[in-house]
N, C-alpha and C. Protein backbone atom coordinates (compact mmCIF):
# COMPACT_ATOMS: atom_id res chain seq x y z
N UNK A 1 71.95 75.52 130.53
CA UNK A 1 72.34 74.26 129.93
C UNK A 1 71.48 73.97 128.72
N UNK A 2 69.58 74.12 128.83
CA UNK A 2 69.13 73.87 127.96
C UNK A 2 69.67 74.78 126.10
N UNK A 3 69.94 76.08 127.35
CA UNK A 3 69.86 77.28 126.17
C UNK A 3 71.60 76.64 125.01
N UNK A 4 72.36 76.09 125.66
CA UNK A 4 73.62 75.89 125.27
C UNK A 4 73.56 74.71 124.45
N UNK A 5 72.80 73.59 124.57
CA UNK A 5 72.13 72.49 123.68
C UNK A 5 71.59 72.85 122.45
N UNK A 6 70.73 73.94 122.63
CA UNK A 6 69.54 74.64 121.57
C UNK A 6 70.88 75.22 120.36
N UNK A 7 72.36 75.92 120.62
CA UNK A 7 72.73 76.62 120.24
C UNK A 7 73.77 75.63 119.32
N UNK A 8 73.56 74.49 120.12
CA UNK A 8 74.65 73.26 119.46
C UNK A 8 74.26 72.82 118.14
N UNK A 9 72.77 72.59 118.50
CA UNK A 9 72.16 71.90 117.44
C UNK A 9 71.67 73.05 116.58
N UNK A 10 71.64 74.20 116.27
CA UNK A 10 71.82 75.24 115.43
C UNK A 10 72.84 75.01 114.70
N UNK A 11 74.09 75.05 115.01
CA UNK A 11 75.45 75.15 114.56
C UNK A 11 75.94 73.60 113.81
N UNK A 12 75.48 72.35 114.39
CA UNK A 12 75.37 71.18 114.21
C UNK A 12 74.99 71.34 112.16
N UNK A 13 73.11 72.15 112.60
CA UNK A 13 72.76 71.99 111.28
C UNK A 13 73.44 73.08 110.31
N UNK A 14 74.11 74.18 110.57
CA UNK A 14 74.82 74.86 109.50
C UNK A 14 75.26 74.15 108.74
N UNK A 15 75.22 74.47 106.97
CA UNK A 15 75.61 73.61 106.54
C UNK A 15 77.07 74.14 105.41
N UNK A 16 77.57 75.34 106.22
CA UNK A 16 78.60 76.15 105.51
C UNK A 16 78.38 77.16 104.28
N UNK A 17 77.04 77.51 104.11
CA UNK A 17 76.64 78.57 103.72
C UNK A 17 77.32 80.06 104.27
N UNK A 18 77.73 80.06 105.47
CA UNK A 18 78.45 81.17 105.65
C UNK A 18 79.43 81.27 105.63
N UNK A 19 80.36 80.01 105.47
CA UNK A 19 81.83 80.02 104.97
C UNK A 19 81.98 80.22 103.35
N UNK A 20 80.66 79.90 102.63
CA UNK A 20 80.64 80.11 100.87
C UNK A 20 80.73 81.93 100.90
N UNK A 21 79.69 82.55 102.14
CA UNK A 21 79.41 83.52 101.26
C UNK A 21 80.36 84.84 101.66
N UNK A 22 81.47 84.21 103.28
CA UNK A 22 82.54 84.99 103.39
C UNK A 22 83.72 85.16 102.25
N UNK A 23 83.90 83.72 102.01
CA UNK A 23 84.88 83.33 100.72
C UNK A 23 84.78 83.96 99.30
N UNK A 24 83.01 84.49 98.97
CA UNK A 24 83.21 85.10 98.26
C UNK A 24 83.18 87.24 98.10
N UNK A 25 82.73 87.41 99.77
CA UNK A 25 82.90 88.86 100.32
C UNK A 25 84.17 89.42 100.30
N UNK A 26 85.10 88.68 100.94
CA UNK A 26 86.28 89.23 101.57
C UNK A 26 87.43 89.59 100.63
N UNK A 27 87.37 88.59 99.91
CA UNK A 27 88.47 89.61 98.82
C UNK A 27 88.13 91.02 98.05
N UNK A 28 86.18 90.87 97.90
CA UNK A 28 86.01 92.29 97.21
C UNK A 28 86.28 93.12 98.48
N UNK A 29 86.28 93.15 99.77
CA UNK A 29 86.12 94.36 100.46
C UNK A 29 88.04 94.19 100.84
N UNK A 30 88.93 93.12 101.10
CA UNK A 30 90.03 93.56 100.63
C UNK A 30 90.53 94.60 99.63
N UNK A 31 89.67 94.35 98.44
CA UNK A 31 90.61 94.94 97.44
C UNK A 31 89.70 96.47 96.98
N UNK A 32 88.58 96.66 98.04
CA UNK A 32 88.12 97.84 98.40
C UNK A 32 89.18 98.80 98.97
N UNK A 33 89.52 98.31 100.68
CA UNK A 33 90.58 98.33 101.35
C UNK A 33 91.87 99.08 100.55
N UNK A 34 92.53 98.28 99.94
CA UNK A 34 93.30 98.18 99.29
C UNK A 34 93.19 99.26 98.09
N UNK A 35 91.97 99.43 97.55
CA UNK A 35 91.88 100.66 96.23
C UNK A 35 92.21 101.75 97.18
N UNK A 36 91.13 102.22 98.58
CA UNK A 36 91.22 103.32 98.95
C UNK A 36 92.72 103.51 99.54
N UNK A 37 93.50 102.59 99.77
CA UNK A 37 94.82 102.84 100.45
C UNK A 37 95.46 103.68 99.03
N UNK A 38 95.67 102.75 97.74
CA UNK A 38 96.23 103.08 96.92
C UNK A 38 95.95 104.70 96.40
N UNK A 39 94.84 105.04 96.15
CA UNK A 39 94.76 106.28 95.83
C UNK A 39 94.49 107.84 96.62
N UNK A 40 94.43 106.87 97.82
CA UNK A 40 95.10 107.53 99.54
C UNK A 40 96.25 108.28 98.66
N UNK A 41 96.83 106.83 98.69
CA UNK A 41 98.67 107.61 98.01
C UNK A 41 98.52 108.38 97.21
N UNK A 42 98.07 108.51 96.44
CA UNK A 42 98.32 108.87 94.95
C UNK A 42 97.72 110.44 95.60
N UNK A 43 96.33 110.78 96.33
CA UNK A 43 96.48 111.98 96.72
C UNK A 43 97.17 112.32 97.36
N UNK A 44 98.18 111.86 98.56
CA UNK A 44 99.34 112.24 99.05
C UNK A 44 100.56 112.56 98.32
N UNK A 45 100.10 112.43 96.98
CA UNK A 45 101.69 112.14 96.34
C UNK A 45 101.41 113.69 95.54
N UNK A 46 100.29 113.57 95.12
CA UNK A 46 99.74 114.79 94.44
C UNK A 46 99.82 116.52 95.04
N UNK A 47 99.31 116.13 96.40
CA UNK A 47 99.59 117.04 97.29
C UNK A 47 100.94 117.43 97.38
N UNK A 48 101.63 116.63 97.71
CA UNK A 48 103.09 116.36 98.03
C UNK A 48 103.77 117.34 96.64
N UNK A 49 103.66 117.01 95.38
CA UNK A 49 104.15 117.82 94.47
C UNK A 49 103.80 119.08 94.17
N UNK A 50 102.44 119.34 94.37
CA UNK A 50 101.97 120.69 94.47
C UNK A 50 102.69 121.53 95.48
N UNK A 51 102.63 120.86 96.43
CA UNK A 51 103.52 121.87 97.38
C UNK A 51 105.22 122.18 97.19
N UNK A 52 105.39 121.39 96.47
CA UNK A 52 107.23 121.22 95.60
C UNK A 52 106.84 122.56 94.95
N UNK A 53 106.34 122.07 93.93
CA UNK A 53 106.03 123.21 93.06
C UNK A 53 105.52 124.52 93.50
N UNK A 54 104.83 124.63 94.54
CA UNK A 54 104.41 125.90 95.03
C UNK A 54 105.87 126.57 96.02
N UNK A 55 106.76 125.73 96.59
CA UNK A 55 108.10 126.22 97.03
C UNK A 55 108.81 126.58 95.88
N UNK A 56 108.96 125.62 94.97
CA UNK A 56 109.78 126.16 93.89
C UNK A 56 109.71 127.32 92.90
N UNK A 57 108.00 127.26 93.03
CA UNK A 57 107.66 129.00 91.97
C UNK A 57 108.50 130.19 93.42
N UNK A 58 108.55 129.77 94.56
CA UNK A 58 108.45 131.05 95.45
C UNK A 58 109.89 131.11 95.60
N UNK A 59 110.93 130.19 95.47
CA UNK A 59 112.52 130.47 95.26
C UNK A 59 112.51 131.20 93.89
N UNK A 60 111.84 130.58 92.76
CA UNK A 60 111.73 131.34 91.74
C UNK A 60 112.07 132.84 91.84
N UNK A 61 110.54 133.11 92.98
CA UNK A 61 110.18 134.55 92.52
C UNK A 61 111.17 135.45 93.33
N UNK A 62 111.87 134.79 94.09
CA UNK A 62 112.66 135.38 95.01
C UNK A 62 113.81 135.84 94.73
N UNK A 63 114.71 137.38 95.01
CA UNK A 63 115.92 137.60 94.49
C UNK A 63 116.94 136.45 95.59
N UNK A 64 117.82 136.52 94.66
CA UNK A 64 118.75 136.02 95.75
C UNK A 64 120.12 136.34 96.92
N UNK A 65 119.74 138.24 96.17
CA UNK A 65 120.34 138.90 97.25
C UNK A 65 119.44 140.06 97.25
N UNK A 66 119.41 140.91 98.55
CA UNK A 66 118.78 141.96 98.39
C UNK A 66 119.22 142.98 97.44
N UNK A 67 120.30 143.26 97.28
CA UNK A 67 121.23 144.59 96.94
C UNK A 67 120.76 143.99 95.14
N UNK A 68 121.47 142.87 94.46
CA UNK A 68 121.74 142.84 93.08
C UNK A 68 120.46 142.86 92.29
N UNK A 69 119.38 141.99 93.13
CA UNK A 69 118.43 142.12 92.38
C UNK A 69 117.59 140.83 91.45
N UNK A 70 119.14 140.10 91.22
CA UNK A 70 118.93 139.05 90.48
C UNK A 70 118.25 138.04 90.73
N UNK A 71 117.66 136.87 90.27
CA UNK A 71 117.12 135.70 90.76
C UNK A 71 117.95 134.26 90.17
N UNK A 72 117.22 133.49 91.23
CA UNK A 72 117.88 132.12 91.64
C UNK A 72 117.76 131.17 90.26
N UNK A 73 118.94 130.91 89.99
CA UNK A 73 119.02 129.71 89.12
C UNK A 73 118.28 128.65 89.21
N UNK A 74 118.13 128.17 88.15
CA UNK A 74 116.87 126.96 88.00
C UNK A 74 117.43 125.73 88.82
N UNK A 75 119.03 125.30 89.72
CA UNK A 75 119.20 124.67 90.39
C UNK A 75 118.64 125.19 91.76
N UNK A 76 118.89 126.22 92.21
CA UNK A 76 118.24 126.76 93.49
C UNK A 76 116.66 125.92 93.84
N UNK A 77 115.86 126.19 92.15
CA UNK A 77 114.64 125.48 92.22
C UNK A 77 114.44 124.39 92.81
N UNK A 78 115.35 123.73 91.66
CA UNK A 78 115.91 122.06 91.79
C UNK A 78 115.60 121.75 92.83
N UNK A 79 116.87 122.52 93.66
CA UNK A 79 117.02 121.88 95.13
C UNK A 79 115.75 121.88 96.03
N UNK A 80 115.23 123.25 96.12
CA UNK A 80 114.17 122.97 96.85
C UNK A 80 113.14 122.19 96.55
N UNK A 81 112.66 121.89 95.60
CA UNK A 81 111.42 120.74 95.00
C UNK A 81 112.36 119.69 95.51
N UNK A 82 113.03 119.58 95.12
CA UNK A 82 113.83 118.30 95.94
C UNK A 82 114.05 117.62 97.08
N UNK A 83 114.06 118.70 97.47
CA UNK A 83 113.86 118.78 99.33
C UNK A 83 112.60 118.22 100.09
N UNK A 84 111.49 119.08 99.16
CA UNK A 84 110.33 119.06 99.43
C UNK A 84 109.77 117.50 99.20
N UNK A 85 110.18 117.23 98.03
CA UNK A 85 109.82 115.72 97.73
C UNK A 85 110.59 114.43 98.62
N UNK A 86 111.58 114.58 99.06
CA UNK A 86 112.38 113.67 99.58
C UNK A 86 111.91 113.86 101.26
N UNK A 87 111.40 114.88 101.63
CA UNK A 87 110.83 114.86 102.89
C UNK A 87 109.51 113.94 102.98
N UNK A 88 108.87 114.08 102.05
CA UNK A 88 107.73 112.81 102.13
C UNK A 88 108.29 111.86 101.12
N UNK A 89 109.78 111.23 101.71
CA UNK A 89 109.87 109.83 100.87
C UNK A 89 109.47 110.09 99.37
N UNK A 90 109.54 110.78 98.29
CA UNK A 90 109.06 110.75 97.20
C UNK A 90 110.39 110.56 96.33
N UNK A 91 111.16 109.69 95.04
CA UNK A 91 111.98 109.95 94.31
C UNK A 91 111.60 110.88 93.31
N UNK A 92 112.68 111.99 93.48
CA UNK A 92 112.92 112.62 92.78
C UNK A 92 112.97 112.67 91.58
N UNK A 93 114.00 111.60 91.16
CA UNK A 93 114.19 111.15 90.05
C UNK A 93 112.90 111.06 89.04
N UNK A 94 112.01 110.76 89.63
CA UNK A 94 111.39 110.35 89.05
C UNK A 94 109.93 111.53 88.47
N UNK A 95 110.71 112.40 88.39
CA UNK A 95 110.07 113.94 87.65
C UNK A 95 110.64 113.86 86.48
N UNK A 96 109.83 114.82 85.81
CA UNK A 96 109.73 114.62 84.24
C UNK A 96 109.18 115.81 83.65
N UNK A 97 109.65 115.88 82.11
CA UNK A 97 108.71 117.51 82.12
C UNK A 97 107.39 117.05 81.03
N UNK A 98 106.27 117.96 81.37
CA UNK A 98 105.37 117.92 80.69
C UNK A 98 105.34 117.90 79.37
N UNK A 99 104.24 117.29 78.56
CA UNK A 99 104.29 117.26 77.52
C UNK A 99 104.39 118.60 76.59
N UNK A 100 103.81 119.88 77.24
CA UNK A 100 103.44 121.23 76.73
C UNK A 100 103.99 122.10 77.56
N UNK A 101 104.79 123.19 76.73
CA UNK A 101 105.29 124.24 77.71
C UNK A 101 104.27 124.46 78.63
N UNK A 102 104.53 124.64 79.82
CA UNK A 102 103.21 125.15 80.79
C UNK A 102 102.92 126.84 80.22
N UNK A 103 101.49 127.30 80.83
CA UNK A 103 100.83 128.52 80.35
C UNK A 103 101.71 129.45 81.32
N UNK A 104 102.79 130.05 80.80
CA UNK A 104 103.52 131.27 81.32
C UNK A 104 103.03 132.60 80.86
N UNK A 105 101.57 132.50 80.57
CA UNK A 105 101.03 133.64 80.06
C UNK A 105 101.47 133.95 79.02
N UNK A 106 102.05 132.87 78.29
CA UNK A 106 102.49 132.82 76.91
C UNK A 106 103.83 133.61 76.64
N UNK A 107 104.50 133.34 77.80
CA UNK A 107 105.65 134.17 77.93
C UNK A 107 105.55 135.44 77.86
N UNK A 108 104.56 136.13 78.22
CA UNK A 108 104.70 137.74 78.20
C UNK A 108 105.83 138.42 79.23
N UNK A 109 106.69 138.81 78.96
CA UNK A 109 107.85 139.59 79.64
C UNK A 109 107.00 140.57 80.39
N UNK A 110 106.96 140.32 81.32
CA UNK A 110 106.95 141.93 82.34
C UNK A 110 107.79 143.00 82.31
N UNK A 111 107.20 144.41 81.58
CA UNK A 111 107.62 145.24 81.12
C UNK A 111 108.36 146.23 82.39
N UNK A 112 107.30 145.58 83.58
CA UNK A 112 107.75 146.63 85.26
C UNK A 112 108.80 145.90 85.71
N UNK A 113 109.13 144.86 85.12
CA UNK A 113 110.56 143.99 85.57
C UNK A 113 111.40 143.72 85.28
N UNK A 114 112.23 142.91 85.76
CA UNK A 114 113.75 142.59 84.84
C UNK A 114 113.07 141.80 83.67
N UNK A 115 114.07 141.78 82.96
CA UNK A 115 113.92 140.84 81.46
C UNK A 115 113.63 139.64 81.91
N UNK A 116 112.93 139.05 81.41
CA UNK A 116 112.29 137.82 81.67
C UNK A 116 113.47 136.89 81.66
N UNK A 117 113.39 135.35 82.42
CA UNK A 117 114.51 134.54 82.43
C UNK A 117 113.94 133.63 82.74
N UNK A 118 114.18 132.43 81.38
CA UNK A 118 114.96 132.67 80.45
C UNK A 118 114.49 133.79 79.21
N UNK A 119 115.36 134.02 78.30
CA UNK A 119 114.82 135.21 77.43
C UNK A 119 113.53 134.98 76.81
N UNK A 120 112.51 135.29 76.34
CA UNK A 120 111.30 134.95 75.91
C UNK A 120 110.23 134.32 76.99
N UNK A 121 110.36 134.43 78.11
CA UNK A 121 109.53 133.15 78.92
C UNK A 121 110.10 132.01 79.39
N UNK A 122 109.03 130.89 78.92
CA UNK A 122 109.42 129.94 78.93
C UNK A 122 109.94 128.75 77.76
N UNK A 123 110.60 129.21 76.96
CA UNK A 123 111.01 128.22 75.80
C UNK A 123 111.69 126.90 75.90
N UNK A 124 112.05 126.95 77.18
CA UNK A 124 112.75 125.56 77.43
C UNK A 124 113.44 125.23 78.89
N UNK A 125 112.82 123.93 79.14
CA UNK A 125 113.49 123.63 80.55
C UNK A 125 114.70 124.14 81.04
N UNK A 126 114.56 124.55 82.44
CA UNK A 126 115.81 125.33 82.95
C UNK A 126 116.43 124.29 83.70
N UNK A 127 115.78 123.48 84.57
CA UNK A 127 116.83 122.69 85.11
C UNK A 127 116.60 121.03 85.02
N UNK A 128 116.39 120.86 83.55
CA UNK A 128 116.65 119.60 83.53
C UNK A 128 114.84 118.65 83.26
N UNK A 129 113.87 118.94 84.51
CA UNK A 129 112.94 117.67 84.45
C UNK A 129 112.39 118.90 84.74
N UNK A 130 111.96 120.10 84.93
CA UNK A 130 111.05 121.29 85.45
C UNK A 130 111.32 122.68 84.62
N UNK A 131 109.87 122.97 84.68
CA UNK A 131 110.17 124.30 83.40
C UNK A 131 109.62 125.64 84.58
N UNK A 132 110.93 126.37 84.31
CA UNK A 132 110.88 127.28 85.36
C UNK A 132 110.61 128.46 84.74
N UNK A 133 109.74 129.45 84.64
CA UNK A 133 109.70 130.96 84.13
C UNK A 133 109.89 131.84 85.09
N UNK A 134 110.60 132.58 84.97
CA UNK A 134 111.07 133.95 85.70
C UNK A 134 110.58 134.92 85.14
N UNK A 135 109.96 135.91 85.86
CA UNK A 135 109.94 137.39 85.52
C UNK A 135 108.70 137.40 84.44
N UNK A 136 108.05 136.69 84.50
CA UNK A 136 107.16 136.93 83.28
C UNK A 136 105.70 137.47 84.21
N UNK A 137 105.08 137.87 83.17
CA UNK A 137 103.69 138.27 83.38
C UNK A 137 102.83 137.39 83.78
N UNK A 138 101.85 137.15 85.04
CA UNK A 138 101.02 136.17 85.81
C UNK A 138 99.55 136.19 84.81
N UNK A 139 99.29 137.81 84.86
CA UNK A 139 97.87 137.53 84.61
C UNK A 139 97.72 138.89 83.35
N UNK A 140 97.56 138.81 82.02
CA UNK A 140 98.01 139.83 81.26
C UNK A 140 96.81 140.70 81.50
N UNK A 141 95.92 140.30 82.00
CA UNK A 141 94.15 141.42 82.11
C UNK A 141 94.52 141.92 83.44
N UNK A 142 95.65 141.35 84.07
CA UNK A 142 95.50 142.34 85.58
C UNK A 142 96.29 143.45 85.77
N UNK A 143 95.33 144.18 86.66
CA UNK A 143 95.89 145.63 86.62
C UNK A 143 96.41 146.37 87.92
N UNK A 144 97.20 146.49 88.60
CA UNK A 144 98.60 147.00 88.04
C UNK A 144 99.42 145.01 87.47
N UNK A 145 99.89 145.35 86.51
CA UNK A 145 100.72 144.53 86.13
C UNK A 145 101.12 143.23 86.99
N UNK A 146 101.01 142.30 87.27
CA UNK A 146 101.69 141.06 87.90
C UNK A 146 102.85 140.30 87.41
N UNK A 147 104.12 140.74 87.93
CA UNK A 147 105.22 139.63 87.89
C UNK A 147 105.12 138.59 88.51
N UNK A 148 105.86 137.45 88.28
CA UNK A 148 106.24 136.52 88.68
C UNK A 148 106.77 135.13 88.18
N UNK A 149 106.68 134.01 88.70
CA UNK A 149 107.65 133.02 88.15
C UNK A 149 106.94 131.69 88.37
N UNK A 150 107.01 130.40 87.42
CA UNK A 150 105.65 129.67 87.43
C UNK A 150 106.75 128.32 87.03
N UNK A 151 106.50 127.49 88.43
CA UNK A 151 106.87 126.15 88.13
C UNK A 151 106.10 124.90 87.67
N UNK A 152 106.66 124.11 86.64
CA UNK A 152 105.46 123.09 86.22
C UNK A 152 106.37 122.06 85.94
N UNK A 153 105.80 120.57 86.41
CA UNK A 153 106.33 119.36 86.17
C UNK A 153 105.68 118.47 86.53
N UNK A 154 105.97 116.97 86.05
CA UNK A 154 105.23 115.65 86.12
C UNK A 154 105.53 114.56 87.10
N UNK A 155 105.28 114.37 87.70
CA UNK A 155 105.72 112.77 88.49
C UNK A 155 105.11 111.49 88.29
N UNK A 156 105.60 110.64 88.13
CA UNK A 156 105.49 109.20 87.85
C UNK A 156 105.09 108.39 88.63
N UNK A 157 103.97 107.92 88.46
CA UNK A 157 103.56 107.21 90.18
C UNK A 157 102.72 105.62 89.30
N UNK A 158 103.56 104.39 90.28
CA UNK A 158 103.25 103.35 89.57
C UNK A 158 102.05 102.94 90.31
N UNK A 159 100.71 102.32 90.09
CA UNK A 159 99.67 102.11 90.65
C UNK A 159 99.71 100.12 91.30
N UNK A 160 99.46 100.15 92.13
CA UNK A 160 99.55 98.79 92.44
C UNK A 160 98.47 98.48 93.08
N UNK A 161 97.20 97.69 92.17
CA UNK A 161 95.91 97.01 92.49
C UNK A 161 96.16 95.54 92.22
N UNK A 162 96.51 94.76 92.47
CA UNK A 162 96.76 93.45 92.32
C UNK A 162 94.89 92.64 91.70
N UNK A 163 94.71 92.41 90.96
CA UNK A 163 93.90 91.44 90.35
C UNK A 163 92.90 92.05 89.54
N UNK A 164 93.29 93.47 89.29
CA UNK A 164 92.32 94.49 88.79
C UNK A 164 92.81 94.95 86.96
N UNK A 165 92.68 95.37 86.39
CA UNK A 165 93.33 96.37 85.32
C UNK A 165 94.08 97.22 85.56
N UNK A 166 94.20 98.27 86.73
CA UNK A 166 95.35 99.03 86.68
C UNK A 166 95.84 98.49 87.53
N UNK A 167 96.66 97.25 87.69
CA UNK A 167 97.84 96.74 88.55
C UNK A 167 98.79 97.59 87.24
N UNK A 168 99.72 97.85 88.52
CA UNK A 168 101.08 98.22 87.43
C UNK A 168 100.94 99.42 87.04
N UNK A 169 99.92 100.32 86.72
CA UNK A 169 99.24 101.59 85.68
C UNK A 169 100.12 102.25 85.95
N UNK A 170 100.99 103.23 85.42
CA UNK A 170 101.77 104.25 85.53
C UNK A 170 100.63 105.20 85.38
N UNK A 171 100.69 106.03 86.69
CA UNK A 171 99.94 107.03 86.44
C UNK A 171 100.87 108.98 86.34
N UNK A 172 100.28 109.45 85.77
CA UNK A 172 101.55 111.08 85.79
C UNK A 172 100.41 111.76 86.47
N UNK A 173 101.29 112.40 87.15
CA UNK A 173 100.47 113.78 88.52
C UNK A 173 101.06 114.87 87.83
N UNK A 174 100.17 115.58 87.68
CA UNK A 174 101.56 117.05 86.83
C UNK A 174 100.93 118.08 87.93
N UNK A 175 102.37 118.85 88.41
CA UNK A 175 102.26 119.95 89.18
C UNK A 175 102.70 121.57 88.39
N UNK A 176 101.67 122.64 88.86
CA UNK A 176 102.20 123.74 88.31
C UNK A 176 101.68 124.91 89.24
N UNK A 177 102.44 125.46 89.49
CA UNK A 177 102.32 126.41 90.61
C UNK A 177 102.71 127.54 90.20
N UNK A 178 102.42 129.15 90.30
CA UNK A 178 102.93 130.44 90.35
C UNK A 178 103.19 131.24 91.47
N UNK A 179 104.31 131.98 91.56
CA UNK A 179 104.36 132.71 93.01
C UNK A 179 104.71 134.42 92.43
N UNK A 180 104.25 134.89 93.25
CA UNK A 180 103.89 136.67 92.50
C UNK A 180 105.57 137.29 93.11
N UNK A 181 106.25 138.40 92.59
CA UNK A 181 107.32 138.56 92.65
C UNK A 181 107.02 139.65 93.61
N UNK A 182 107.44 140.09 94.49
CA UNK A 182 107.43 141.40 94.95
C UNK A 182 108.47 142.76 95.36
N UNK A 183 108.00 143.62 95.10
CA UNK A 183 108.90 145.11 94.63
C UNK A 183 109.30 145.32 95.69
């Protein structure tokens, strides 16, 4: 009883010093909270396209029948990055192509392979928002020769920090991936 008196008149004399200094804690560790959620995402989203792109170099590199030889149209790509992205909720749509042809080894044609596709490398988007190289050379110093096919593209990811500077920030994730062709 005494001890419960002693604890009254403690609380009695508070004089809301700890309601000032929650009021001014809690929104910074909210919007702590809140940063690490946001760019949580943004590495999930990042991840998320890398792995698009790492399926899509490997349809790339892939024939699409055994016997002919040939490889998969830059929709084949499409689809699968597509796939890949829409499985973790990601719009699609919302790919884009990079500002700079990606490094296709500067389009070097692989001389041990079919003709490169499209002709020269990579000179220009194949399907639309993604620049797909076929058949070109991976690594020109490596020896025996490396084919393969190298996907690269951007995604659009809007940033939402509410009371900060990047509320709103459009941020671009650019993905680029190579997958080695095999004989």
């Amino acid at each position: 009883m005494l001890k419960t008196k002693r604890i009254a008149r403690q609380l009695e004399s508070a004089d809301g010093a700890e309601i000032a200094e929650a009021a001014m804690v809690l929104p910074l560790v909210f919007m702590l909270l809140l940063g690490i959620v946001w760019f949580g995402r943004a590495f999930n989203i990042y991840s998320t396209i890398q792995q698009a792109a790492q399926q899509g170099a490997i349809t790339a590199a892939r024939a699409s029948c055994a016997t002919c030889g040939n490889n998969p149209a830059g929709s084949a790509v499409n689809t699968v990055i597509t796939a890949v992205m829409q499985a973790s909720n990601l719009n699609p749509t919302q790919i884009k192509l990079p500002p700079t042809i990606p490094n296709c080894a500067a389009g070097v044609p692989c001389t041990s392979c079919p003709a490169p596709w499209p002709p020269g490398g990579c000179p220009a988007p194949t399907s639309g928002s993604i620049y797909v190289c076929q058949n070109v050379q991976l690594n020109p110093a490596a020896q025996p020769v490396q084919c393969g096919s190298v996907v690269s593209f951007q995604y659009q990811f809007q940033l939402s920090l509410p009371g900060t500077s990047l509320n709103m920030q459009q941020i671009t994730l650019s993905a680029q991936a190579q997958s080695r062709m095999e004989n």
